[in-house]
Protein backbone atom coordinates (compact mmCIF):
# COMPACT_ATOMS: atom_id res chain seq x y z
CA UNK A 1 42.49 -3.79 19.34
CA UNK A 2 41.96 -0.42 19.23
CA UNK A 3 38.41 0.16 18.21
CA UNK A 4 37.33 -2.56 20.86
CA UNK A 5 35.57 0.57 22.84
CA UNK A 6 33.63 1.83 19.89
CA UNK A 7 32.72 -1.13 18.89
CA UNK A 8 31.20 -2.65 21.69
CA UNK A 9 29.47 1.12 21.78
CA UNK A 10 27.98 0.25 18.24
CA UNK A 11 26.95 -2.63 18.95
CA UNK A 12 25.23 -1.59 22.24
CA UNK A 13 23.20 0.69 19.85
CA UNK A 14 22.94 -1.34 16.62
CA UNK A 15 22.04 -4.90 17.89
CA UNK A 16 18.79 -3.77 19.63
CA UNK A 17 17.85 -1.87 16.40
CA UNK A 18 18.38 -5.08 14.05
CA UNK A 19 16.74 -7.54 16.59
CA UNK A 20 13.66 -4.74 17.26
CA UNK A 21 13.41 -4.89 12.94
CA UNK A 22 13.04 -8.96 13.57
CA UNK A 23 16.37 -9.56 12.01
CA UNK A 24 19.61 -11.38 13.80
CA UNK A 25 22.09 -9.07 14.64
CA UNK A 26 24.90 -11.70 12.70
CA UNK A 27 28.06 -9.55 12.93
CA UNK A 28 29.51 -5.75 13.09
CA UNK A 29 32.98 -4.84 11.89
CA UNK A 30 34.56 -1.07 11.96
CA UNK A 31 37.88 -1.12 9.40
CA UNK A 32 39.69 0.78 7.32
CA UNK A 33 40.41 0.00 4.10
CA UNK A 34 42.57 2.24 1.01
CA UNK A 35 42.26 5.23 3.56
CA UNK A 36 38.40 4.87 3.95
CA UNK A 37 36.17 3.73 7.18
CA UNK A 38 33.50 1.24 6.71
CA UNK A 39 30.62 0.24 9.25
CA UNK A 40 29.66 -2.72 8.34
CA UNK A 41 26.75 -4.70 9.76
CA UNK A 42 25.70 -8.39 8.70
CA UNK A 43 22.08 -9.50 9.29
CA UNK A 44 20.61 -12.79 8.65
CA UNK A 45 17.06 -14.24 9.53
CA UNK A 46 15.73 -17.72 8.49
CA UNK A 47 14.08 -16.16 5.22
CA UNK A 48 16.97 -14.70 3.89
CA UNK A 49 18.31 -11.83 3.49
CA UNK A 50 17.61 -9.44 0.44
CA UNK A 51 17.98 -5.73 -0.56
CA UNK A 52 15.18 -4.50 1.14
CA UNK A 53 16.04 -5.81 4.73
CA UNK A 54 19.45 -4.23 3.78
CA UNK A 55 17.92 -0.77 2.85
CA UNK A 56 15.18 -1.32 5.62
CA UNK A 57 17.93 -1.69 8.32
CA UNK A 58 20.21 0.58 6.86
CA UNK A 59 17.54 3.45 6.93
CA UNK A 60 16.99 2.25 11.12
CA UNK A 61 20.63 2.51 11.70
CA UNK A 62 21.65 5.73 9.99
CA UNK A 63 19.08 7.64 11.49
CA UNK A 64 20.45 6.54 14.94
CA UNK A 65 24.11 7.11 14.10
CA UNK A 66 23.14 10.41 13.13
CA UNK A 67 21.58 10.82 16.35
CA UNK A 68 23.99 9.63 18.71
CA UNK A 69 27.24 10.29 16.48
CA UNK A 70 29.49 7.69 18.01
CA UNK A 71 31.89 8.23 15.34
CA UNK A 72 34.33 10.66 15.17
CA UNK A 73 35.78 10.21 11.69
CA UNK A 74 34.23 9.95 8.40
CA UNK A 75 32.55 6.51 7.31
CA UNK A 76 30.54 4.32 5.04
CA UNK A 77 27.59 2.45 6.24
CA UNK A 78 27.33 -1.04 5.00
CA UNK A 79 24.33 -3.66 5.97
CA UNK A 80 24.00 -6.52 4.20
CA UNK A 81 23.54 -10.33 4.85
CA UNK A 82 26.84 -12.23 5.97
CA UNK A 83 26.30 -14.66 2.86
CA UNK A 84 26.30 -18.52 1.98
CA UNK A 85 30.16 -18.52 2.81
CA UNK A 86 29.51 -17.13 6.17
CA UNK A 87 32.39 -16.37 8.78
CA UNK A 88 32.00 -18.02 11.86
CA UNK A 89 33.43 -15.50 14.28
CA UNK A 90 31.91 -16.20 17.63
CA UNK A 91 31.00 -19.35 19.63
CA UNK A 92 27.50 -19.22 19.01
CA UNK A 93 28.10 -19.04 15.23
CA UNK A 94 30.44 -22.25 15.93
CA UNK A 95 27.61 -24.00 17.97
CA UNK A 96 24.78 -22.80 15.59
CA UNK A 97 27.14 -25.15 12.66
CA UNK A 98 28.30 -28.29 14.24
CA UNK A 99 28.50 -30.55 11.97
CA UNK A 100 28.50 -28.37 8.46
CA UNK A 101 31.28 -28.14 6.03
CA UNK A 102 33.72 -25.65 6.70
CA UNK A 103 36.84 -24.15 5.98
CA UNK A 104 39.77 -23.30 8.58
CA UNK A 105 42.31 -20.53 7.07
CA UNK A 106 46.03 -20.72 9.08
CA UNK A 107 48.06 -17.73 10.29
CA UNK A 108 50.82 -20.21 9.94
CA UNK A 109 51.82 -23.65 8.25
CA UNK A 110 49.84 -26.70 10.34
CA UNK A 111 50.20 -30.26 9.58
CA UNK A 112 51.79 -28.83 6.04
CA UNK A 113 48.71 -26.74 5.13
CA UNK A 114 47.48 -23.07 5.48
CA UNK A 115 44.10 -24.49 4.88
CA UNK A 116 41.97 -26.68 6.45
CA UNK A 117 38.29 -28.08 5.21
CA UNK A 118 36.52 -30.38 6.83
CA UNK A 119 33.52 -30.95 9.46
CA UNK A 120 32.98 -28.98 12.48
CA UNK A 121 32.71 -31.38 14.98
CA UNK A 122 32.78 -29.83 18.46
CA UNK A 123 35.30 -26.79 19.91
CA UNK A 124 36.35 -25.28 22.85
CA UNK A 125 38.48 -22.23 24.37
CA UNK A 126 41.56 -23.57 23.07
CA UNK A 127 40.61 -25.41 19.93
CA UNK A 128 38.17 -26.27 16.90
CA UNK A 129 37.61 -30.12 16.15
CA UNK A 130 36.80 -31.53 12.55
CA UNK A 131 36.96 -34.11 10.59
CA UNK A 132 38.53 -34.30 7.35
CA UNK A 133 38.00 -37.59 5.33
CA UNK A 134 38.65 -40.07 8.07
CA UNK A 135 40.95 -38.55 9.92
CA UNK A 136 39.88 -35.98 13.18
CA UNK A 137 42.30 -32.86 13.87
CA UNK A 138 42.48 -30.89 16.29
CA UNK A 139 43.36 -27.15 15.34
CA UNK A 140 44.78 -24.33 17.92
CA UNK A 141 42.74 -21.36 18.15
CA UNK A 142 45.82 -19.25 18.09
CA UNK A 143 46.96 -20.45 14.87
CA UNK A 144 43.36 -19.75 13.05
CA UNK A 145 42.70 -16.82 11.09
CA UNK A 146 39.39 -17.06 9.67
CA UNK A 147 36.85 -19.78 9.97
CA UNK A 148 34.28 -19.77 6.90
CA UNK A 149 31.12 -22.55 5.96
CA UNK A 150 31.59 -24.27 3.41
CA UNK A 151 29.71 -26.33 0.51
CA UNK A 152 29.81 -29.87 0.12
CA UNK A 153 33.38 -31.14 0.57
């Protein structure tokens, strides 16, 4: 990936920021989209999140990108909660959900579906385990594209 530097650099400066503010540092993302940057950084804490932590985080972080200027090309700064239909992107997001409803979107056709939904039951480096109606599947890692919570299946 070829932002990987910059953003491990953001989140070296951001995460300390968010967690100093009493918020969890959820998730960071740096992408393009239709030819325009976006920083976006996802905050949660057992309250909720509402506009005001967004705008009182948002404030925090600007003032420190402004500072440091990590980024060389022109951006928009985005904070806001990661939502009810969270992505699980790391293994502490996994292990934070075992057991919860989710849903498992495929790079590629697996057991005849691009989608999965069931219940996370356990994963490791190699694979996610759920359970979908009675039946347990095991899912490659390398065939997953997006892992999200779901509501009640």
């Amino acid at each position: 990936m070829e932002n990987e530097p910059l953003i491990k650099t953001l989140i070296e400066l951001i995460k300390p920021l968010v967690t100093d503010l009493n918020y969890e540092f959820y998730h960071l993302e740096f992408v393009e989209e239709d030819n325009e940057n976006y920083l976006r950084v996802y905050i949660d804490n057992k309250d909720g999140i509402g506009l005001k932590d967004c705008e009182i985080v948002s404030r925090k972080i600007s003032s420190m990108l402004d500072e440091e200027d990590p980024i060389e090309v022109g951006y928009y700064l985005e904070v806001s909660s990661p939502g009810v239909f969270r992505t699980l992107f790391t293994d502490e997001h996994l292990s934070k959900y075992i057991s919860s409803n989710i849903a498992i979107k495929l790079k590629q056709l697996f057991l005849g579906h691009r989608k999965l939904l069931g219940t996370l039951v356990d994963f490791d480096k190699e694979n996610i385990f759920i359970k979908s109606g009675e039946e347990e599947i095991t899912i490659p890692r390398k065939i997953i594209d997006a892992i999200t919570l779901e509501g009640d299946l």
